[in-house]
Protein backbone atom coordinates (compact mmCIF):
# COMPACT_ATOMS: atom_id res chain seq x y z
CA UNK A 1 -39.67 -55.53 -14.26
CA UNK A 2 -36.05 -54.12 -14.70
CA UNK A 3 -37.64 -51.80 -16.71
CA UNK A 4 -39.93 -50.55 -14.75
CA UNK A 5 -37.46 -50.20 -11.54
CA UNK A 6 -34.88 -48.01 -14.14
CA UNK A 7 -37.85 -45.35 -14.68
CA UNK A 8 -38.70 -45.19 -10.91
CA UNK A 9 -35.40 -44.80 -10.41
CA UNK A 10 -34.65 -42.14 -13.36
CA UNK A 11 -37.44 -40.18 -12.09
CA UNK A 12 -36.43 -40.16 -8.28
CA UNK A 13 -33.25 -38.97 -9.86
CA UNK A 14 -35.20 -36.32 -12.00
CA UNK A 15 -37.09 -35.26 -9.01
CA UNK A 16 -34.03 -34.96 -6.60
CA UNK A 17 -32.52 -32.80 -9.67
CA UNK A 18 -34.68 -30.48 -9.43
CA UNK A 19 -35.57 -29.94 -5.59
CA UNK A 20 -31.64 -29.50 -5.46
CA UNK A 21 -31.82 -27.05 -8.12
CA UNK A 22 -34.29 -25.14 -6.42
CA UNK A 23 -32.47 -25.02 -3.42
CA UNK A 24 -29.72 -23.84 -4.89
CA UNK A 25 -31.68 -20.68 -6.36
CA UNK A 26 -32.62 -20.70 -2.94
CA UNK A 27 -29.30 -20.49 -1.60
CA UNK A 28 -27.62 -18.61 -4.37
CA UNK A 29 -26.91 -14.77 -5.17
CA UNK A 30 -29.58 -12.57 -3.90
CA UNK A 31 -29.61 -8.86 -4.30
CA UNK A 32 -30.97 -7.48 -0.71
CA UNK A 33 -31.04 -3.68 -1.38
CA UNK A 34 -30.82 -1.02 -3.90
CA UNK A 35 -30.82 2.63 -3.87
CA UNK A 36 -29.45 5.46 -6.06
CA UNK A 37 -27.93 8.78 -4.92
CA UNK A 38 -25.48 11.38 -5.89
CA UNK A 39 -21.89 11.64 -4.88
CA UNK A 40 -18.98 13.76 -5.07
CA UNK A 41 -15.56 13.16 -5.89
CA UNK A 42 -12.39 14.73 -5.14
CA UNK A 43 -10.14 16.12 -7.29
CA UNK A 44 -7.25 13.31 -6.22
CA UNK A 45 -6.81 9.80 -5.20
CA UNK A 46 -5.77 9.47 -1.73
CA UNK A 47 -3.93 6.08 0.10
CA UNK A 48 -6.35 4.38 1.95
CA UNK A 49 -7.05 0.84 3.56
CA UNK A 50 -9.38 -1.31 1.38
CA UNK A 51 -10.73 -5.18 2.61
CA UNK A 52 -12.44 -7.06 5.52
CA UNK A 53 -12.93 -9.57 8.26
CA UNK A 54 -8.72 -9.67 8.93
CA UNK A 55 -7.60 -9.04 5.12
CA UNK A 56 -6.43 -5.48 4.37
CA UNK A 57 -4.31 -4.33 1.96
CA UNK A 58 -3.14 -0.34 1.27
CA UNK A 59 -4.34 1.05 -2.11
CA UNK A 60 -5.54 4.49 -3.90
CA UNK A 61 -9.00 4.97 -3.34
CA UNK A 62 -11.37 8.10 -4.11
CA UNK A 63 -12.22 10.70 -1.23
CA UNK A 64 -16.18 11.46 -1.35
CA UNK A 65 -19.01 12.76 0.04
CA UNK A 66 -22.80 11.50 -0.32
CA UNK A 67 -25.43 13.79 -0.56
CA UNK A 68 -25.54 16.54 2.41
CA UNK A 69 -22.31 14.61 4.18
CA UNK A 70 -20.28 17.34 5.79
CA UNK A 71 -16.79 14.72 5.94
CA UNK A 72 -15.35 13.51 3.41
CA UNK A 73 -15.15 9.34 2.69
CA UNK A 74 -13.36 6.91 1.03
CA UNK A 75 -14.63 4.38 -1.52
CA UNK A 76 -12.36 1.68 -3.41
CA UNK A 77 -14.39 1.21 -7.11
CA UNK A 78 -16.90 2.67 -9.09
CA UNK A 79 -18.23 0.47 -12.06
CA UNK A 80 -17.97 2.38 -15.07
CA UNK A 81 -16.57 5.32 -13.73
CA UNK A 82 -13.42 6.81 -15.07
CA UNK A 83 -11.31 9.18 -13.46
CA UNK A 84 -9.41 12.32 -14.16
CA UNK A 85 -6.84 13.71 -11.78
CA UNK A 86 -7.38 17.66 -10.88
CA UNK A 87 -10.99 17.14 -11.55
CA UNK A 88 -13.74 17.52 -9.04
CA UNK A 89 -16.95 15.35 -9.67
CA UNK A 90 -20.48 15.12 -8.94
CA UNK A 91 -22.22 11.74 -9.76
CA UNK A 92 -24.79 9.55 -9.41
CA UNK A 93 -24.38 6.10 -8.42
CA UNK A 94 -26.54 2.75 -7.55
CA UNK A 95 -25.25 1.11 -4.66
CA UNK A 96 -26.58 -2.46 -4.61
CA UNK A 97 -25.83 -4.82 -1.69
CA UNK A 98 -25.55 -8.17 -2.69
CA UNK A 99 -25.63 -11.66 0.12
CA UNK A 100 -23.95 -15.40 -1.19
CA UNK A 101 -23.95 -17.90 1.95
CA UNK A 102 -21.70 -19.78 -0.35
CA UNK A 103 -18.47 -17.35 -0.31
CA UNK A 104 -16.30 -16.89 2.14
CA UNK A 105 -17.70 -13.44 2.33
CA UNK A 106 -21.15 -13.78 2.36
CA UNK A 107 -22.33 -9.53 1.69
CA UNK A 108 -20.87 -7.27 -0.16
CA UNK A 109 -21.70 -4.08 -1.94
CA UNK A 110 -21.08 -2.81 -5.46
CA UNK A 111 -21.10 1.00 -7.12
CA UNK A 112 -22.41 1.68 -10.87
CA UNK A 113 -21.98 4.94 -12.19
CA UNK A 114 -25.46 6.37 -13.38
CA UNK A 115 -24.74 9.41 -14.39
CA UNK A 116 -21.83 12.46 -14.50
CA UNK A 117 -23.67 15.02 -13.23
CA UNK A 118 -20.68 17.83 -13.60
CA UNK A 119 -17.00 17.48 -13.90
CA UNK A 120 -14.85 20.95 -12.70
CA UNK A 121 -11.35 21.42 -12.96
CA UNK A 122 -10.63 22.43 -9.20
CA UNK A 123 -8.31 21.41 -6.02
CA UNK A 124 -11.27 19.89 -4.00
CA UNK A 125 -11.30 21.56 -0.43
CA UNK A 126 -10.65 20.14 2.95
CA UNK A 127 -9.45 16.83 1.68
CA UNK A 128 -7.68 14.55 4.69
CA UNK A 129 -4.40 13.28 3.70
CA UNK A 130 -5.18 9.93 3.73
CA UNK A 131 -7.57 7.42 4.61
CA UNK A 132 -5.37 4.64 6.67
CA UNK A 133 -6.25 4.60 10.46
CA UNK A 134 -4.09 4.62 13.39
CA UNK A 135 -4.51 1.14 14.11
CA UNK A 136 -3.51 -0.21 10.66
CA UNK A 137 0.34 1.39 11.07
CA UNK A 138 0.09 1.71 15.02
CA UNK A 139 3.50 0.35 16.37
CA UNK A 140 4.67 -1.37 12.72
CA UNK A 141 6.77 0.06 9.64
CA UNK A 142 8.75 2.32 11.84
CA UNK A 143 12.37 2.20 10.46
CA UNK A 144 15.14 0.15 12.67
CA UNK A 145 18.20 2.80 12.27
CA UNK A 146 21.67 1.43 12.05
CA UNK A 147 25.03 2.96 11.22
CA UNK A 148 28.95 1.74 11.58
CA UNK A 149 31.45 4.42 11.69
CA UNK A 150 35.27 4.47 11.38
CA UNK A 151 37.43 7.20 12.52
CA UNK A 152 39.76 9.20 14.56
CA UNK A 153 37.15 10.81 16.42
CA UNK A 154 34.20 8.15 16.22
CA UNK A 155 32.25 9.57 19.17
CA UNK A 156 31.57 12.92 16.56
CA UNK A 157 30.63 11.09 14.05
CA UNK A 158 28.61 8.73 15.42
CA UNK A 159 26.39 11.42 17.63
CA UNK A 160 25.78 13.81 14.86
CA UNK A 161 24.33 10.34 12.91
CA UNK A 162 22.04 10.44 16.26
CA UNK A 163 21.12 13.77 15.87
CA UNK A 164 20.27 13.96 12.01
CA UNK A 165 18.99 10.80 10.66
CA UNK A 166 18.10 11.12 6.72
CA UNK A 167 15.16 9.30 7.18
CA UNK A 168 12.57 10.95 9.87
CA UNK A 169 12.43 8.00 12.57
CA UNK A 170 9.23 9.00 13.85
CA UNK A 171 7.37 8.04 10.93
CA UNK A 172 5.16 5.09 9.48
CA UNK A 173 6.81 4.10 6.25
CA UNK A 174 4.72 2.22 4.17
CA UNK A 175 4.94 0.52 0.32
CA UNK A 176 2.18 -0.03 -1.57
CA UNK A 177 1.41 -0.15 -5.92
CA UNK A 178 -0.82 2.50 -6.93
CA UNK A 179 -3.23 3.10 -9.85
CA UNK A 180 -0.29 3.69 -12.08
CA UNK A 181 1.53 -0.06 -10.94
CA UNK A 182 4.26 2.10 -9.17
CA UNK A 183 5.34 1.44 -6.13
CA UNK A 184 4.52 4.02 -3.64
CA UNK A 185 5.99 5.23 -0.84
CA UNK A 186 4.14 7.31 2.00
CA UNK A 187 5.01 7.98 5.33
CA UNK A 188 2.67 9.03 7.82
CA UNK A 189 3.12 10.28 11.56
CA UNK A 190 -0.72 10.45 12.53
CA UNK A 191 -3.73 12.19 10.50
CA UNK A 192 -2.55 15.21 10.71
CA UNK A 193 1.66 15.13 9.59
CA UNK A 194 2.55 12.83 6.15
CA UNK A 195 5.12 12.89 4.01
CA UNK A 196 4.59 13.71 0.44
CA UNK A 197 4.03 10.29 -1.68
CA UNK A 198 6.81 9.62 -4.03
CA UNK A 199 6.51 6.87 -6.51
CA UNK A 200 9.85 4.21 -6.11
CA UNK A 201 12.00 3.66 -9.53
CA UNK A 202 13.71 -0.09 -8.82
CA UNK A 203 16.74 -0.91 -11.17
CA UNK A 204 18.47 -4.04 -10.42
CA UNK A 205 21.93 -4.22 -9.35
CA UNK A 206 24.43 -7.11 -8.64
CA UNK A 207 26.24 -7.73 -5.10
CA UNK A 208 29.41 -6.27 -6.86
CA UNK A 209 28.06 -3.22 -7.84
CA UNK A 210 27.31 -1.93 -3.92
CA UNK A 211 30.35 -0.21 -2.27
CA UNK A 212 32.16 -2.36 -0.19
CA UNK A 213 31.88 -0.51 2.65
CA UNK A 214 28.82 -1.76 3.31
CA UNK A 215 30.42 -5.12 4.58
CA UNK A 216 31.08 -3.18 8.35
CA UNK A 217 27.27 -3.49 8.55
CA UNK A 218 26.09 -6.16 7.17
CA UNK A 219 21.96 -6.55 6.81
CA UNK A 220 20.70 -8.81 9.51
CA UNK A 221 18.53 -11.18 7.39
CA UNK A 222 18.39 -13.40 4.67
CA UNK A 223 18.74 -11.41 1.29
CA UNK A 224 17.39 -12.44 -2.15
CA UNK A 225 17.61 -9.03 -4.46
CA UNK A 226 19.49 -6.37 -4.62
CA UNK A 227 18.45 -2.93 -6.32
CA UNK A 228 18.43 0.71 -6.03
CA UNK A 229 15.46 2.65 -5.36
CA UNK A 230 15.16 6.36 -6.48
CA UNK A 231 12.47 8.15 -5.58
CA UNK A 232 10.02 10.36 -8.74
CA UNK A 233 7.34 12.92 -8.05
CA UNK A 234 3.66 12.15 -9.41
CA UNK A 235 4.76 13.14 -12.90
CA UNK A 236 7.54 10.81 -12.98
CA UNK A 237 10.69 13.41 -12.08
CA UNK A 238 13.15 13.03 -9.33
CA UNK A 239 12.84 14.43 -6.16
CA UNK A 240 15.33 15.71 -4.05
CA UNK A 241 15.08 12.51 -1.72
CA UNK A 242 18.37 10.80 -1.75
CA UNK A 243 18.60 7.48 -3.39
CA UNK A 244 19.26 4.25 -1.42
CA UNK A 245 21.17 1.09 -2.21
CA UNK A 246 18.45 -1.31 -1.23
CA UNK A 247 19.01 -5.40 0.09
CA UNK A 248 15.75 -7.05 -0.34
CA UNK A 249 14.68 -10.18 1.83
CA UNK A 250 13.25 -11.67 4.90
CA UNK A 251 14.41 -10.24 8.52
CA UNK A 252 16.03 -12.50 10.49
CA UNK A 253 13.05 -13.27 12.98
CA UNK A 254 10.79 -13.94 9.66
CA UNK A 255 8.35 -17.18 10.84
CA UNK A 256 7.70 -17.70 7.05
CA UNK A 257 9.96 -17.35 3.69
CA UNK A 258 7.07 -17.34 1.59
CA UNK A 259 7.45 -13.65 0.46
CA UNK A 260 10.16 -10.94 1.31
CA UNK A 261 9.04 -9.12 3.74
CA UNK A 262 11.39 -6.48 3.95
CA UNK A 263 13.90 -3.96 2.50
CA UNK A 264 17.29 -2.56 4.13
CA UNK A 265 17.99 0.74 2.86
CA UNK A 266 21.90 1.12 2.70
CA UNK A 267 23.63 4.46 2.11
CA UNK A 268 27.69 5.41 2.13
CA UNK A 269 28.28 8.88 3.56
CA UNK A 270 31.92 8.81 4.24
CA UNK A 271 32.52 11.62 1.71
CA UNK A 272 29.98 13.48 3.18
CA UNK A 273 31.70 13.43 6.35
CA UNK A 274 34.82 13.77 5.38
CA UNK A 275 34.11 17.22 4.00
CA UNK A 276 31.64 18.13 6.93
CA UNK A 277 34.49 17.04 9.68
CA UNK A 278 37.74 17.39 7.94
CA UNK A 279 39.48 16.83 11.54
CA UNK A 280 37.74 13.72 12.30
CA UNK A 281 40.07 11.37 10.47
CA UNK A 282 36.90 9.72 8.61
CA UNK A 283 37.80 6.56 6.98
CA UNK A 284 34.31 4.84 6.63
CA UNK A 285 30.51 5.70 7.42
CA UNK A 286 27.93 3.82 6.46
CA UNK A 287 23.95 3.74 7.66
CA UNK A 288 20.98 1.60 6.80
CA UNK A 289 17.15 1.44 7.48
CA UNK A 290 15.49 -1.91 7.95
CA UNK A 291 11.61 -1.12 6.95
CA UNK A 292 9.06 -4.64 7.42
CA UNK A 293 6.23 -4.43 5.21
């Protein structure tokens, strides 16, 4: 009798298995459309905003065009595709869009490379100058400008700091890592005015090492590194951008300490104006940038 309840029971077990395995095909991976076309690709990699549904993140992405599209696009990945910069290409692609109840994100869509169709060395026309809309950088990254001044004639000093800031304060600064795991550095005004990217060399440095001038303007947050940041061109050489002493950390109003968040750009000009205003009696100038990423 106990017998003969264990194999009713095995094979309610058995059955149960299986109608929950088919379910689960059911409710699994489907692929709900497919379709191949041609595409072409500009000769460079432009910044762009990549992610969905509230998570975005800034990263080099490739400007295209489908077949007969007059604008040009942005697209994050292409499986199998390899690119070479100064190169303009024309490829074919599948596009397949794939739905999963189960993730968080439910559809998504992936790119294959098919086929390199032709591959011309060429500076692909009419290419924007990045792909990052207005409402990504809209009223955030701006730099807070700060400077402390002593001297004889402070009030000269201080307004010609006013008048020509190193830094343009009307700009979008924004810090992302590339293709080539640099840290870039773009800053954009709108669509049509943006800064040349430079790539960011970090070395380390020690409290000690920073001039102690900057102690008559102290950073106004919580610090955890301090480095210097010079800036390189895409091939790796330095620009004429000044370099900046750089306190790395969490600004004061921070509602979490999880990750720094930003990075106060320090720089001591008091030779500088010394020379420029001999007759100011310029003891110490000193400016920083406070930049929230």
């Amino acid at each position: 009798m106990k017998t003969q309840k264990l194999e009713i029971l095995i094979l309610f077990l058995c059955i149960f298995g299986f109608i929950g395995c088919d379910n689960e095909d059911e409710e699994g991976e489907k692929v709900i459309g497919y379709k191949e076309y041609t595409l072409t690709i500009a000769s460079k990699k432009l910044p762009g905003v990549c992610g969905t549904d509230g998570f975005y993140y800034l990263s080099d992405v490739y400007a295209i065009k489908k077949e007969n599209a007059q604008e040009w696009d942005s697209l994050r990945f292409i499986d199998g595709f390899e690119f070479e910069k100064g190169y303009e290409y024309k490829i074919k692609v599948s596009e397949t869009n794939y739905l999963n109840h189960r993730k968080g994100q439910p559809a998504w869509t992936e790119y294959s490379l098919l086929e390199i169709i032709s591959k011309d060395k060429k500076a692909s026309d009419a290419v924007p100058l990045h792909f990052i809309p207005e409402w990504y950088y809209k009223d955030k990254f701006i730099p807070e400008y700060n400077y402390a001044v002593e001297a004889d004639n402070k009030d000269l000093i201080e307004e010609d700091l006013k008048t020509y800031s190193i830094m343009p304060l009307d700009y979008h600064y924004l810090l992302y890592r590339g293709d080539n795991k640099l840290m870039t550095w773009i800053a954009i005004k709108d669509d049509s005015n943006m800064l040349t990217p430079t790539f960011i060399k970090s070395m380390n440095k020690t409290p000690e090492e920073f001039p102690g001038s900057y102690t008559i303007l102290p950073p106004k947050g919580n610090i955890v590194g301090f480095m210097e940041w010079t800036f390189l061109d895409e091939y790796g050489n330095e620009t004429n951008y000044p370099s900046f002493d750089v306190f790395f950390g969490y600004a004061a109003d921070a509602r979490s300490i999880q990750t720094p968040n930003t990075a106060y750009l320090y720089k001591d000009l008091t030779e500088l104006y010394k020379n420029k205003y001999p007759k100011a009696g310029v003891k110490t100038v000193v400016i920083s940038y406070a930049i929230s990423f």
